[in-house]
PDB file of N, CA and C in Angstrom:
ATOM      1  N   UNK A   1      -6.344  -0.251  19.047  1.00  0.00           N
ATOM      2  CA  UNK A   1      -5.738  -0.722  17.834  1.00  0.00           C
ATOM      3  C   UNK A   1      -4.326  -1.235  18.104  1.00  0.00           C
ATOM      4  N   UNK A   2      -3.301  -0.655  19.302  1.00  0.00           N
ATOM      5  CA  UNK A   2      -2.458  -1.322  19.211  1.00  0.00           C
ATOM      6  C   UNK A   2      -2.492  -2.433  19.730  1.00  0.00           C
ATOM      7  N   UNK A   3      -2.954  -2.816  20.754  1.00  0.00           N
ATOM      8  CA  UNK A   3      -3.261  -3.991  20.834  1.00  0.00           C
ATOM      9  C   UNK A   3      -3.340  -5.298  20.360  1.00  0.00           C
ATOM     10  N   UNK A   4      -4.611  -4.958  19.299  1.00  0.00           N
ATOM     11  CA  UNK A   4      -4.684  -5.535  18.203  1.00  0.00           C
ATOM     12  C   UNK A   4      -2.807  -6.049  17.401  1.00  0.00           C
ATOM     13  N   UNK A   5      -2.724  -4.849  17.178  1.00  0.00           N
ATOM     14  CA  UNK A   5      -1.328  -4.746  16.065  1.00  0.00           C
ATOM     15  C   UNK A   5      -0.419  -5.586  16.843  1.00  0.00           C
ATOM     16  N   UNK A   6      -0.289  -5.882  17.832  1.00  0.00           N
ATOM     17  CA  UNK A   6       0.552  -6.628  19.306  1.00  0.00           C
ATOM     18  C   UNK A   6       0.299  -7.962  18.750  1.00  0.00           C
ATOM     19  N   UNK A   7      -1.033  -7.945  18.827  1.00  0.00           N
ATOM     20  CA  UNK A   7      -1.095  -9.821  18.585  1.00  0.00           C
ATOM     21  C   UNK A   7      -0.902 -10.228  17.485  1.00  0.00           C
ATOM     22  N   UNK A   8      -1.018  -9.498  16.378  1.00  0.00           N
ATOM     23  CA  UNK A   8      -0.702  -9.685  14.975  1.00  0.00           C
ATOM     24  C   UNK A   8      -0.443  -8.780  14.128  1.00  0.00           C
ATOM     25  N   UNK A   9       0.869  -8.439  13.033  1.00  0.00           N
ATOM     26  CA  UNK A   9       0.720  -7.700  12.210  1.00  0.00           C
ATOM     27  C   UNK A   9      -0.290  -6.943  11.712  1.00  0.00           C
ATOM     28  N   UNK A  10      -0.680  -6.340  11.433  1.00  0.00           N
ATOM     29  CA  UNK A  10      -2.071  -5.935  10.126  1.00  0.00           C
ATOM     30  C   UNK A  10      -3.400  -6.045  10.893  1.00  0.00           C
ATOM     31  N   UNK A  11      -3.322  -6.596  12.348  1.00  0.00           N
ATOM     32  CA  UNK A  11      -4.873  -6.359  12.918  1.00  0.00           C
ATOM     33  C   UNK A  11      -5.392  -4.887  13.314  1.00  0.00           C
ATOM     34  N   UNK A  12      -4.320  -4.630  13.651  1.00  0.00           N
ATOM     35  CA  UNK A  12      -4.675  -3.036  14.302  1.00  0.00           C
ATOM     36  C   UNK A  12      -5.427  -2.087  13.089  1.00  0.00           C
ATOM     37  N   UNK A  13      -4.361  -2.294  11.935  1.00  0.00           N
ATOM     38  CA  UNK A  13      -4.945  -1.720  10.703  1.00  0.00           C
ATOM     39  C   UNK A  13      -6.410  -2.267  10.558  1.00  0.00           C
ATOM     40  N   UNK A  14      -6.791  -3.446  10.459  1.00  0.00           N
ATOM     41  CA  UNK A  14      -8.352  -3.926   9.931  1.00  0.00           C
ATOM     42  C   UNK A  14      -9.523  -3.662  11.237  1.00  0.00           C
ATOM     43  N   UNK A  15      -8.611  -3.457  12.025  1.00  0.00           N
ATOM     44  CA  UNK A  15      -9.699  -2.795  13.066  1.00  0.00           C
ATOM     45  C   UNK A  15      -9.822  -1.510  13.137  1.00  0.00           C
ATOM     46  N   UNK A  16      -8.781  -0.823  12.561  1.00  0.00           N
ATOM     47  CA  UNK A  16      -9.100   0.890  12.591  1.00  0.00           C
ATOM     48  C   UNK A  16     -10.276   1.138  11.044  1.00  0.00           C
ATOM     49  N   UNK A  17      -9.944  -0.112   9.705  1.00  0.00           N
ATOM     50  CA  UNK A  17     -10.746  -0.331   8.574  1.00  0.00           C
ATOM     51  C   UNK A  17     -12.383  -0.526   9.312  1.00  0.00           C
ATOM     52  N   UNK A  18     -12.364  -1.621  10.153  1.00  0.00           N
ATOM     53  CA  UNK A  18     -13.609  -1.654  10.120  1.00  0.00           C
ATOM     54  C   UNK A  18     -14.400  -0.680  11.139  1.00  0.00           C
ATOM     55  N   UNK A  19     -13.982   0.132  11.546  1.00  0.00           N
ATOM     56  CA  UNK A  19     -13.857   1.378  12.765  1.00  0.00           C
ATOM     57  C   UNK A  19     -14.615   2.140  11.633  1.00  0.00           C
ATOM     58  N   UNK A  20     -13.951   2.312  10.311  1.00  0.00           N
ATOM     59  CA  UNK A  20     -13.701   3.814   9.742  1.00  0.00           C
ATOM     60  C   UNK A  20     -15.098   2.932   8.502  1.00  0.00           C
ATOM     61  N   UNK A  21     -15.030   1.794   8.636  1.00  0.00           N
ATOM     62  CA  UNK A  21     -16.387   1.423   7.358  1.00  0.00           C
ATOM     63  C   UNK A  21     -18.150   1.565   8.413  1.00  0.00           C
ATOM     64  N   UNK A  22     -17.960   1.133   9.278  1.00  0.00           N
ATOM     65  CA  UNK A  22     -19.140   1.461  10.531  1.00  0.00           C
ATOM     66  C   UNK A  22     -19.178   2.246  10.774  1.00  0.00           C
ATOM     67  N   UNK A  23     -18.605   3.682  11.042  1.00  0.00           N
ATOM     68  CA  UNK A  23     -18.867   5.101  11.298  1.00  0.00           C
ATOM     69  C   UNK A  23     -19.626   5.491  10.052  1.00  0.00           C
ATOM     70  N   UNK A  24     -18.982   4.983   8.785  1.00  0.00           N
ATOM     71  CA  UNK A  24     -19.498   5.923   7.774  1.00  0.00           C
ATOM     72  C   UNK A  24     -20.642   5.320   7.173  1.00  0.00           C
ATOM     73  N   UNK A  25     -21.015   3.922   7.716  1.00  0.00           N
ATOM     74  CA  UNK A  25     -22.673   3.216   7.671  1.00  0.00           C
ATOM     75  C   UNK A  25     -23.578   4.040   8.770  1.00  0.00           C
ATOM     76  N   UNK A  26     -23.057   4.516   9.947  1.00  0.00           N
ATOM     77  CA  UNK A  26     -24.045   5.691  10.765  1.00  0.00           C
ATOM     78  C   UNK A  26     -23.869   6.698  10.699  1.00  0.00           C
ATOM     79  N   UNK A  27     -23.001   7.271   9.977  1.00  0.00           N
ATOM     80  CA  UNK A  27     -23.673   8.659   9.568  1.00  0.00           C
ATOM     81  C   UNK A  27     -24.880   8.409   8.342  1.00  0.00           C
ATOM     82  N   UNK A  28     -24.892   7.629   7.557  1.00  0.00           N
ATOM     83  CA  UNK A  28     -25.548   7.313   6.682  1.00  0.00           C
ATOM     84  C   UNK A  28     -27.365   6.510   7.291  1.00  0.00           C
ATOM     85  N   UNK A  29     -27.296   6.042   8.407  1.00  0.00           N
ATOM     86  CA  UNK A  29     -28.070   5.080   8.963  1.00  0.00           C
ATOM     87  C   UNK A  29     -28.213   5.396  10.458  1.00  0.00           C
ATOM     88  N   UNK A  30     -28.042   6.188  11.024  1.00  0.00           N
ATOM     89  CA  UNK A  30     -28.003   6.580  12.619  1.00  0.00           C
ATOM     90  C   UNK A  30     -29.875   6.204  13.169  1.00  0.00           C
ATOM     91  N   UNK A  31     -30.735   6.509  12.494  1.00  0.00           N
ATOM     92  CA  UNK A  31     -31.530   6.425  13.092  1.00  0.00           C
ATOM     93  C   UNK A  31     -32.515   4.845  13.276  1.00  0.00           C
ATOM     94  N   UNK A  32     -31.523   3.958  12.372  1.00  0.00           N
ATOM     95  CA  UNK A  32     -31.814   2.362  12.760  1.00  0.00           C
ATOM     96  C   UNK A  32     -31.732   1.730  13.921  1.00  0.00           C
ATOM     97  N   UNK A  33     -29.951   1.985  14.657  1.00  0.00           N
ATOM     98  CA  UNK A  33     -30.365   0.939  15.157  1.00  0.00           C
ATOM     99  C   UNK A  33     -31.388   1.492  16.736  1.00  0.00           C
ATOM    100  N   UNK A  34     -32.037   0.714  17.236  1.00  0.00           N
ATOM    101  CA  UNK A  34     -32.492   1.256  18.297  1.00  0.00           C
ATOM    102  C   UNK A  34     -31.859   1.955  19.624  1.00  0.00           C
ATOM    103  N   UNK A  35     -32.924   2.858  20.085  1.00  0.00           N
ATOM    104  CA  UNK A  35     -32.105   3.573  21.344  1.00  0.00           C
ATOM    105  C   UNK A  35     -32.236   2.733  22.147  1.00  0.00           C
ATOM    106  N   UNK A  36     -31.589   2.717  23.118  1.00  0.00           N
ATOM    107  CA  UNK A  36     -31.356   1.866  24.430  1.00  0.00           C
ATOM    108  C   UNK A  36     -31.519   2.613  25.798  1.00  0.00           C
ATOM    109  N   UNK A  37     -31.503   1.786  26.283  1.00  0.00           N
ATOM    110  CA  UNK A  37     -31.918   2.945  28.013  1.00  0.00           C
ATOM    111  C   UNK A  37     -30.135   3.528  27.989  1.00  0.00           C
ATOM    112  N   UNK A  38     -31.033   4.731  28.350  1.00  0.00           N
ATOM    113  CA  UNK A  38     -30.116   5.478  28.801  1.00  0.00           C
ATOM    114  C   UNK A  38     -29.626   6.424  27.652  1.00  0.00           C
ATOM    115  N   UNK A  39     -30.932   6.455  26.567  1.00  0.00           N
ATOM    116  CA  UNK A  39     -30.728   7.251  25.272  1.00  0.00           C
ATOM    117  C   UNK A  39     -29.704   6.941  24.306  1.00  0.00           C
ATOM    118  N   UNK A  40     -28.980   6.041  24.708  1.00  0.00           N
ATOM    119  CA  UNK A  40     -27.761   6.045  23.186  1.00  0.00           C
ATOM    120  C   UNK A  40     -28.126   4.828  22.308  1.00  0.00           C
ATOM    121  N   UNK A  41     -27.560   4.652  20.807  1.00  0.00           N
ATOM    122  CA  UNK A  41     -27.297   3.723  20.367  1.00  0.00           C
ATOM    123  C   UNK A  41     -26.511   2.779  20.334  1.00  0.00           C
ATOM    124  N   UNK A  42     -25.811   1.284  19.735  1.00  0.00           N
ATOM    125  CA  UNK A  42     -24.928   1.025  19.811  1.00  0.00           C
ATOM    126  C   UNK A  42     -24.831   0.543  17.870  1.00  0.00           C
ATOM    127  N   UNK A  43     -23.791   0.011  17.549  1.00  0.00           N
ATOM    128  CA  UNK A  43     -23.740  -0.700  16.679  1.00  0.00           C
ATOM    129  C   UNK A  43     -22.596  -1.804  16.454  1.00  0.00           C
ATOM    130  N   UNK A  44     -22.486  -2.919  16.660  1.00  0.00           N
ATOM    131  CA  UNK A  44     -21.164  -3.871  16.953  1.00  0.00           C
ATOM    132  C   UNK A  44     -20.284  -3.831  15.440  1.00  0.00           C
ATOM    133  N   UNK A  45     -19.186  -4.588  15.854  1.00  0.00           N
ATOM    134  CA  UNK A  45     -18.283  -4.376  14.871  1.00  0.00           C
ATOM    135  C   UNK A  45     -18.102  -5.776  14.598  1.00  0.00           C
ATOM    136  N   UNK A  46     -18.081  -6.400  13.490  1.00  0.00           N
ATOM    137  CA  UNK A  46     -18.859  -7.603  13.307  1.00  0.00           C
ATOM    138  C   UNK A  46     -17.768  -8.505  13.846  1.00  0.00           C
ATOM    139  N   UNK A  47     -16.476  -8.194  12.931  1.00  0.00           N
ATOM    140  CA  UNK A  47     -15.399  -9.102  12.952  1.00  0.00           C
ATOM    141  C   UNK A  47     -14.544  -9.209  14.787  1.00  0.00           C
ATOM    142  N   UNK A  48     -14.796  -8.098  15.628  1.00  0.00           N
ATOM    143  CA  UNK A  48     -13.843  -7.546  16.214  1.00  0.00           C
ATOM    144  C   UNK A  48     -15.090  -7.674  17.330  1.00  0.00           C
ATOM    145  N   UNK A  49     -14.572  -7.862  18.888  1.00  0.00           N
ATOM    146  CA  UNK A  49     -15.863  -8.007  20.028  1.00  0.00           C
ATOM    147  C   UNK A  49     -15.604  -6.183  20.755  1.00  0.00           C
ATOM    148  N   UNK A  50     -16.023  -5.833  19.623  1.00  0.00           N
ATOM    149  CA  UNK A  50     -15.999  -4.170  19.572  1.00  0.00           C
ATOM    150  C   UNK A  50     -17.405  -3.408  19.271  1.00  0.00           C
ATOM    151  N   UNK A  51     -17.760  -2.855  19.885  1.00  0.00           N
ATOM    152  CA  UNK A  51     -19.099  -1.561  19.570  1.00  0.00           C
ATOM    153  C   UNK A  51     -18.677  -0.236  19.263  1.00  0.00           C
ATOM    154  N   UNK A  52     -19.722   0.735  18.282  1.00  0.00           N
ATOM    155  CA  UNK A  52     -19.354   1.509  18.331  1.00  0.00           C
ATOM    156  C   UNK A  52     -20.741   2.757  19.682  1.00  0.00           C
ATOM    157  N   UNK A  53     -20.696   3.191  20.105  1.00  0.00           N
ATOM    158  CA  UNK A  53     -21.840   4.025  21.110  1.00  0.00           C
ATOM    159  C   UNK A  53     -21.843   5.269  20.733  1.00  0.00           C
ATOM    160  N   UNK A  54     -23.216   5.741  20.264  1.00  0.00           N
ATOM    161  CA  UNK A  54     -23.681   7.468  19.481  1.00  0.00           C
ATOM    162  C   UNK A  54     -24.648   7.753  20.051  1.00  0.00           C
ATOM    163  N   UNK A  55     -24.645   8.900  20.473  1.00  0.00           N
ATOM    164  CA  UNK A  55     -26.063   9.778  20.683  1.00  0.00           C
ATOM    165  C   UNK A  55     -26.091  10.841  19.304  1.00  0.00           C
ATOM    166  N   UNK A  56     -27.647  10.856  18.997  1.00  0.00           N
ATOM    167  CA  UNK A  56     -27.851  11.901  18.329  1.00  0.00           C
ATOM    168  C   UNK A  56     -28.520  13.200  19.281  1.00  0.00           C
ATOM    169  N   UNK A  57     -27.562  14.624  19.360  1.00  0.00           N
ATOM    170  CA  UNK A  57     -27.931  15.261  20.199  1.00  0.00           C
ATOM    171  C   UNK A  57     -27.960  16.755  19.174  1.00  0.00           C
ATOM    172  N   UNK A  58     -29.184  17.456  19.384  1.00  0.00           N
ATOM    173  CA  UNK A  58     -29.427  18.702  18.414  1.00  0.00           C
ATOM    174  C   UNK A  58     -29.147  18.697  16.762  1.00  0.00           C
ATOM    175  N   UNK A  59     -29.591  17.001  16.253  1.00  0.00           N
ATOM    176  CA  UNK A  59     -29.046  16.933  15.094  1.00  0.00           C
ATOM    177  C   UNK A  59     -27.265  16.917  15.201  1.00  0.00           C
ATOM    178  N   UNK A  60     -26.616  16.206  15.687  1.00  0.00           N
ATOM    179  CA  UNK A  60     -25.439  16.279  15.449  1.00  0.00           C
ATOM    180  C   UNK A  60     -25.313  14.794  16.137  1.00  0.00           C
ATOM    181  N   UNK A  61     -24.372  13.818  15.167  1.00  0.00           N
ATOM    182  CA  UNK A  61     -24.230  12.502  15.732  1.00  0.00           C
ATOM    183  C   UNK A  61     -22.513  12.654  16.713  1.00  0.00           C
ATOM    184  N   UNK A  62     -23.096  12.029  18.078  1.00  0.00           N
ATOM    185  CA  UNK A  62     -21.815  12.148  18.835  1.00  0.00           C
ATOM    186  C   UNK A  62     -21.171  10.806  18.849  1.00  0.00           C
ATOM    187  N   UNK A  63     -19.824  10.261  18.696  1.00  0.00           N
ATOM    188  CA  UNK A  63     -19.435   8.909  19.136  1.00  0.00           C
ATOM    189  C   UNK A  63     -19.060   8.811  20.322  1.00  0.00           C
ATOM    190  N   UNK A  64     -19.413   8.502  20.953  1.00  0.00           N
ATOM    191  CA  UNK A  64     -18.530   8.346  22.631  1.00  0.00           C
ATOM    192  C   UNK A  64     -17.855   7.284  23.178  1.00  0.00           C
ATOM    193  N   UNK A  65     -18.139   6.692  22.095  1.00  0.00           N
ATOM    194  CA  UNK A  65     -17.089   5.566  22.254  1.00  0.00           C
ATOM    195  C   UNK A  65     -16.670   4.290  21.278  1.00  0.00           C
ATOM    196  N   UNK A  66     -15.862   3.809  21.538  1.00  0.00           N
ATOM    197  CA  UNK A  66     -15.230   2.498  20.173  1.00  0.00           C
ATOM    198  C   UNK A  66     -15.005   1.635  21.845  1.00  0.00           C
ATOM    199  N   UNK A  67     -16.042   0.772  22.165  1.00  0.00           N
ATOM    200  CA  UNK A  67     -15.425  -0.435  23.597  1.00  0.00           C
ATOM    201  C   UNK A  67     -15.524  -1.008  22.953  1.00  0.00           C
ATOM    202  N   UNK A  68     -14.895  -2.293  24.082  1.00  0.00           N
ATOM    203  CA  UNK A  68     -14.470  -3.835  23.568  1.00  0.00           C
ATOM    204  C   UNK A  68     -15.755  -3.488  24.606  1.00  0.00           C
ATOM    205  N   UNK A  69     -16.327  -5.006  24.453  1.00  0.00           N
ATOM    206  CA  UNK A  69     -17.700  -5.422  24.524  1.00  0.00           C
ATOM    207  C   UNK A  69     -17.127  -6.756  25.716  1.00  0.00           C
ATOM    208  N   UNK A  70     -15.441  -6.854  25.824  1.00  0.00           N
ATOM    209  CA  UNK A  70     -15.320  -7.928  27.174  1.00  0.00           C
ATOM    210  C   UNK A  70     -14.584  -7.043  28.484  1.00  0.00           C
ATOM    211  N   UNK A  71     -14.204  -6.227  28.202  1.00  0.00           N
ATOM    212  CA  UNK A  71     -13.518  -5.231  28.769  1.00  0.00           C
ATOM    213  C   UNK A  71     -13.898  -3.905  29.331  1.00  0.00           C
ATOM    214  N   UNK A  72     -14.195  -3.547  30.664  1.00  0.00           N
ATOM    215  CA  UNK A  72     -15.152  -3.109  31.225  1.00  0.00           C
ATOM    216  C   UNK A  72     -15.881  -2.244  29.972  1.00  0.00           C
ATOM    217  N   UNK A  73     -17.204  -3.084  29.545  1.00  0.00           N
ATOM    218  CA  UNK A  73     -17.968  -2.424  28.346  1.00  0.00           C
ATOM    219  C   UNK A  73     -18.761  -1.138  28.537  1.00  0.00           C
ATOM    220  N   UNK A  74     -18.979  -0.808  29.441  1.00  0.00           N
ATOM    221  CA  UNK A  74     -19.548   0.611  29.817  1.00  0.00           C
ATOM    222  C   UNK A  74     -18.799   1.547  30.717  1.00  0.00           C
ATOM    223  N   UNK A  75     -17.277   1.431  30.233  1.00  0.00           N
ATOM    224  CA  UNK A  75     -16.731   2.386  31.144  1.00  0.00           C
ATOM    225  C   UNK A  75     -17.057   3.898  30.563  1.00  0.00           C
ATOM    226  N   UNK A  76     -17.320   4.168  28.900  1.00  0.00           N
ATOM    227  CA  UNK A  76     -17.292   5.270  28.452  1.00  0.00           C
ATOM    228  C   UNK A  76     -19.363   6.348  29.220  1.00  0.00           C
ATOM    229  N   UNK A  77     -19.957   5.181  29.498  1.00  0.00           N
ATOM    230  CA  UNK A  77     -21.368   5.605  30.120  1.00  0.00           C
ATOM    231  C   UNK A  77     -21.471   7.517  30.961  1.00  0.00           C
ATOM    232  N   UNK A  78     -20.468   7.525  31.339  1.00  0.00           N
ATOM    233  CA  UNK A  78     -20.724   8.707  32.035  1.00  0.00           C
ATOM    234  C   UNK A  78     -20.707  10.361  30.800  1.00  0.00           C
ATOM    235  N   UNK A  79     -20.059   9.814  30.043  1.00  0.00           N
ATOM    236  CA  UNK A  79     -19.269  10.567  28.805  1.00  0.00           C
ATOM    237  C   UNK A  79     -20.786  11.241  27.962  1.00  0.00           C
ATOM    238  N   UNK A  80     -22.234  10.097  27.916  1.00  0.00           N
ATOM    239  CA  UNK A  80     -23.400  10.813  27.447  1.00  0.00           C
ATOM    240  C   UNK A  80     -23.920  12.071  28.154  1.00  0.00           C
ATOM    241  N   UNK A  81     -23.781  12.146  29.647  1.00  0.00           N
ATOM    242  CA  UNK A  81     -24.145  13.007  30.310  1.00  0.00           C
ATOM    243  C   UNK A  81     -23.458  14.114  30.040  1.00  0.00           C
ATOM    244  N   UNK A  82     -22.021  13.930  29.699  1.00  0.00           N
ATOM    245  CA  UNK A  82     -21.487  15.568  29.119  1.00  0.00           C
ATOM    246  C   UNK A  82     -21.986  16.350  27.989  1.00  0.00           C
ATOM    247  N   UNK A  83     -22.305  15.408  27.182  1.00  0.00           N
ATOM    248  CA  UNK A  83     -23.097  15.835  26.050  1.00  0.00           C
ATOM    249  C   UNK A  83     -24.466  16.683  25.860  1.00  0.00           C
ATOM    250  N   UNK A  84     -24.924  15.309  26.368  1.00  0.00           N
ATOM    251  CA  UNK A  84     -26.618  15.725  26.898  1.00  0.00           C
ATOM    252  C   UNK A  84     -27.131  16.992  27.634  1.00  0.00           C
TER     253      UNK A  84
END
């Protein structure tokens, strides 16, 4: 987010908005979008070249990550195995 806020006033804010409106569409919706190898979901962030990455593990939704999708996009990958 700061980042964001770097390149422009008020971005950081609409990216932490659309952060905080997509979390609360998968808690509501977790079991749409499809699993992917390697067991997790993803769900993109429409405006922003951002994903959000969840496992559902014992009934409990985990986020493991908010990546940029240009920027090494699977650095958070190892982070399911702690879970799991």
């Amino acid at each position: 987010m700061e980042y964001y806020e770097e390149q422009r006033a008020g971005l950081g804010l609409r990216l932490k908005e659309e952060i905080d409106q997509h979390a609360k569409w998968i808690t509501r919706n977790s079991d749409i979008p499809r699993i992917r190898k390697g067991g997790y979901r993803r769900v993109n962030i429409k405006v922003f070249p951002c994903y959000i990455v969840y496992i559902i593990h014992e009934n409990i939704l985990w986020i493991l990550a908010i990546a940029n999708s240009h920027k090494k996009p699977e650095y958070w990958i190892k982070r399911k195995d702690e879970v799991s």
